[in-house]
C-alpha atoms as a PDB file:
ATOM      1  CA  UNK A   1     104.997  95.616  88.914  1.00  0.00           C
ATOM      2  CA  UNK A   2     105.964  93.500  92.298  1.00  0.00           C
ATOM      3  CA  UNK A   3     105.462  90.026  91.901  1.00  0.00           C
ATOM      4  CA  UNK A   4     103.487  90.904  95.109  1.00  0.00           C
ATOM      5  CA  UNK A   5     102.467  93.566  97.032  1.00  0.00           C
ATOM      6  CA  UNK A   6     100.874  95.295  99.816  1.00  0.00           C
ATOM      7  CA  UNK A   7      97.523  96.756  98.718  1.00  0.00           C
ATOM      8  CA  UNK A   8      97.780 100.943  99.752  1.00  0.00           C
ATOM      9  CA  UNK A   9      95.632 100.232 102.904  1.00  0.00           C
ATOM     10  CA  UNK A  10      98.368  98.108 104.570  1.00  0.00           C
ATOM     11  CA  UNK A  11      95.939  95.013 105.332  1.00  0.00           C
ATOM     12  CA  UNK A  12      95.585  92.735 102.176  1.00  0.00           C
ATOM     13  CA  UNK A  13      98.426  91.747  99.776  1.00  0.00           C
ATOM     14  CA  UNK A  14      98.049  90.769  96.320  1.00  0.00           C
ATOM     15  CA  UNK A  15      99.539  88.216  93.874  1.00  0.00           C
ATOM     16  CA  UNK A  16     100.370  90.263  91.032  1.00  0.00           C
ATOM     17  CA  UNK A  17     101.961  87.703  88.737  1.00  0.00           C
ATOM     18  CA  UNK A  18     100.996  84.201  90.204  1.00  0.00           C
ATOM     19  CA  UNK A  19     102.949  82.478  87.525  1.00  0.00           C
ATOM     20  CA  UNK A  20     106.585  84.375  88.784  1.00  0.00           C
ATOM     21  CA  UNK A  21     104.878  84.053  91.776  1.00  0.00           C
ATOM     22  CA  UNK A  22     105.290  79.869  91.746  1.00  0.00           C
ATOM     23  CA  UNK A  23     108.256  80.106  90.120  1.00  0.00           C
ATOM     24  CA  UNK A  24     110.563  82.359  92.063  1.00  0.00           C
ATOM     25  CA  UNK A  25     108.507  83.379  95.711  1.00  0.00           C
ATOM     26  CA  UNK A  26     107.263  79.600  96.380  1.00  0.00           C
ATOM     27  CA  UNK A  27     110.376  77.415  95.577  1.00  0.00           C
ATOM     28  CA  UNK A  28     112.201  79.954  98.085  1.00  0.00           C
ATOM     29  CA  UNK A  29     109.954  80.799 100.710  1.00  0.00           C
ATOM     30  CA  UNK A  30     107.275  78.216 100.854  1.00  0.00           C
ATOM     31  CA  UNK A  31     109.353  74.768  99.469  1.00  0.00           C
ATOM     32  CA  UNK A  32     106.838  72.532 100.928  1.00  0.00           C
ATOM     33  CA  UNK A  33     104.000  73.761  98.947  1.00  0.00           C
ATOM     34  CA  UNK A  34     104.549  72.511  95.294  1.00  0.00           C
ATOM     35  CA  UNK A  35     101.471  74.192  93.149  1.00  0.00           C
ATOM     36  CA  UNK A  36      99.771  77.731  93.743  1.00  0.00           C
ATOM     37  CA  UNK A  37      96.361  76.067  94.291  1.00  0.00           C
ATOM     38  CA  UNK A  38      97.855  74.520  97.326  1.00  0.00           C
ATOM     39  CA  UNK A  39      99.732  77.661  98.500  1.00  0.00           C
ATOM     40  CA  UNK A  40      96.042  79.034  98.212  1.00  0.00           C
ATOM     41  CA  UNK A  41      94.809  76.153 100.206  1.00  0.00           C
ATOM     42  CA  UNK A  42      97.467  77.195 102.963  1.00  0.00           C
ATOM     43  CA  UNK A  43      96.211  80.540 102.898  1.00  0.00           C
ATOM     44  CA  UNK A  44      92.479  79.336 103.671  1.00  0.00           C
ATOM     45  CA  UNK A  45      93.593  76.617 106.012  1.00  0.00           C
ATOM     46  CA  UNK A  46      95.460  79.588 108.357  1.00  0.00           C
ATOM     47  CA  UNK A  47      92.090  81.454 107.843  1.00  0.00           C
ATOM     48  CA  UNK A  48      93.254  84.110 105.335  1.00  0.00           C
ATOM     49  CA  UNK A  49      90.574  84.909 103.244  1.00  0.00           C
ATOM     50  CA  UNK A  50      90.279  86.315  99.601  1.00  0.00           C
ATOM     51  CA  UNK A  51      88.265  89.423  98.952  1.00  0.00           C
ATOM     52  CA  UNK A  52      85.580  89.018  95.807  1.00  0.00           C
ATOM     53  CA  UNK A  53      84.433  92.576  95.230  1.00  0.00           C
ATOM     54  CA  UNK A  54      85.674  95.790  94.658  1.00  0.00           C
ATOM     55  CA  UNK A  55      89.329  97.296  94.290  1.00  0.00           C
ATOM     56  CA  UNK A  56      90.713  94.218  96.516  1.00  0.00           C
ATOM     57  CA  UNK A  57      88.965  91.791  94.350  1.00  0.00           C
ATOM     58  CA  UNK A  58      91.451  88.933  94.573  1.00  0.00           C
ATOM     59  CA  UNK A  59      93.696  89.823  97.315  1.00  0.00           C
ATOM     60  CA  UNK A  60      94.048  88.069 100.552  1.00  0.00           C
ATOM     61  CA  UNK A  61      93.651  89.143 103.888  1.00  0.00           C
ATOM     62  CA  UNK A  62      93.864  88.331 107.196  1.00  0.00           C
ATOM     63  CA  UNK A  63      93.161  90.430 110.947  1.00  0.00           C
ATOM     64  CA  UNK A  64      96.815  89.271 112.269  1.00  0.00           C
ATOM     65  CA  UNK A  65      98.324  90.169 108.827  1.00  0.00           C
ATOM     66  CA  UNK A  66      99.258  93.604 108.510  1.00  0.00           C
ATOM     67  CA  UNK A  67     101.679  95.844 106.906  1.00  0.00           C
ATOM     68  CA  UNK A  68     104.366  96.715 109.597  1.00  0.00           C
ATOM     69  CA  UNK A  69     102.876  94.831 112.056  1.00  0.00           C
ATOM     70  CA  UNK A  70     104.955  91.733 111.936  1.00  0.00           C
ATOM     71  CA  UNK A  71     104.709  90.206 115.515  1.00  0.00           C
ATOM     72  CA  UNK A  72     100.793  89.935 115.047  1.00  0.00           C
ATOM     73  CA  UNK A  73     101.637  86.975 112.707  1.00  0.00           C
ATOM     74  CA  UNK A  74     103.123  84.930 114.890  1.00  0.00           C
ATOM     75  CA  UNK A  75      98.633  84.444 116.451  1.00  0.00           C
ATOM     76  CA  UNK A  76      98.188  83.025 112.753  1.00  0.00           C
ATOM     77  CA  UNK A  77      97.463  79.383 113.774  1.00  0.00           C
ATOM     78  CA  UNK A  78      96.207  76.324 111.181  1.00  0.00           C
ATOM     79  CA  UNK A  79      92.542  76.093 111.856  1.00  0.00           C
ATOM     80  CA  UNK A  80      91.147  72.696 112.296  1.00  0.00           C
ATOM     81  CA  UNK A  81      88.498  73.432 109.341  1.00  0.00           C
ATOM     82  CA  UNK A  82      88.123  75.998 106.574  1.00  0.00           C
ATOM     83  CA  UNK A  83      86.439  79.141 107.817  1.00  0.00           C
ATOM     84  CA  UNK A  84      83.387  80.050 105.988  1.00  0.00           C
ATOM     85  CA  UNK A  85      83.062  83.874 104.835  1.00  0.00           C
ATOM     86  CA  UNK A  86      79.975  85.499 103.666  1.00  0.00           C
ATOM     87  CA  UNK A  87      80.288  87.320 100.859  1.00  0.00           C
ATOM     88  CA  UNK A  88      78.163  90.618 102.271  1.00  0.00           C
ATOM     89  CA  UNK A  89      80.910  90.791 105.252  1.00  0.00           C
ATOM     90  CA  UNK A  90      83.719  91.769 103.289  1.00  0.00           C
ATOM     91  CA  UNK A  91      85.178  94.739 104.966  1.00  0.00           C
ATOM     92  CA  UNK A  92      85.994  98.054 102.733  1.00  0.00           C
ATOM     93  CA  UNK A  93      89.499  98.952 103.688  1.00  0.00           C
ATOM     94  CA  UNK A  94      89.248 101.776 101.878  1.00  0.00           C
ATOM     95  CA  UNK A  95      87.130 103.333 104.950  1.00  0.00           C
ATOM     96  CA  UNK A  96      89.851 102.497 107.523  1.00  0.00           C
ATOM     97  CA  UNK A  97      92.767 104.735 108.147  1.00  0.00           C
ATOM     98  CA  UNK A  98      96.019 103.326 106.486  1.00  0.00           C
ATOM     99  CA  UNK A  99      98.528 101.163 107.938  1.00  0.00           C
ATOM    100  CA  UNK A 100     101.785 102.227 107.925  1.00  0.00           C
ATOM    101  CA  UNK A 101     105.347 100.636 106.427  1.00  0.00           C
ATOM    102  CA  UNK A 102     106.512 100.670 110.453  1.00  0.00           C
ATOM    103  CA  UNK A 103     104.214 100.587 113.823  1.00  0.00           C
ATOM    104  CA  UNK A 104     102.495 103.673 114.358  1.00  0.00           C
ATOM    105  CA  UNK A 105     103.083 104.819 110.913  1.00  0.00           C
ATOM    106  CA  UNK A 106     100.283 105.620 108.755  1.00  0.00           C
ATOM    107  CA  UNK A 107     101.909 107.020 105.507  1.00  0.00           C
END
């Protein structure tokens, strides 16, 4: 298994091994964040938000985060507070058509 990974729909990822995860993907691509709970922290902070329920159950998502779509990331902005999610507005993914590896694609 990826140490992480797009989840099939194309708009949540998942940390499949958060210990590799902070020892390999962190050090390299996020040196400023030292521990995972403060990579998670980051993640909240730029209003990503962690699914509870279902298949997703502990992924992360965000609406400007998608597979493919990479030049929607560049709207992902650090939020002056914490957003607060509900838990009964979780979207199912699973009802949306798939996103693609490239723009446009949906396989």
């Amino acid at each position: 298994n990826p140490v992480i990974s797009w989840l099939p729909h194309g708009r949540a990822f998942m940390v499949n091994d958060p210990n590799l995860f902070a020892e390999t993907i962190m050090p390299k691509y996020f040196s400023n964040v030292k521990r995972l709970s403060s990579f998670r922290r980051q993640l909240n902070i730029h209003g990503f938000r962690q699914l509870t329920k279902g298949a997703d159950s502990g992924a992360y998502c965000h609406e400007l985060f998608l597979r493919g779509h990479f030049h929607l990331s560049s709207g992902i902005v650090n939020l002056k507070r914490k957003p607060q999610f509900g838990a009964n507005s979780e979207p199912n993914f699973y009802k949306m058509p798939p996103i693609g590896e490239k723009e446009g694609d949906t396989s």
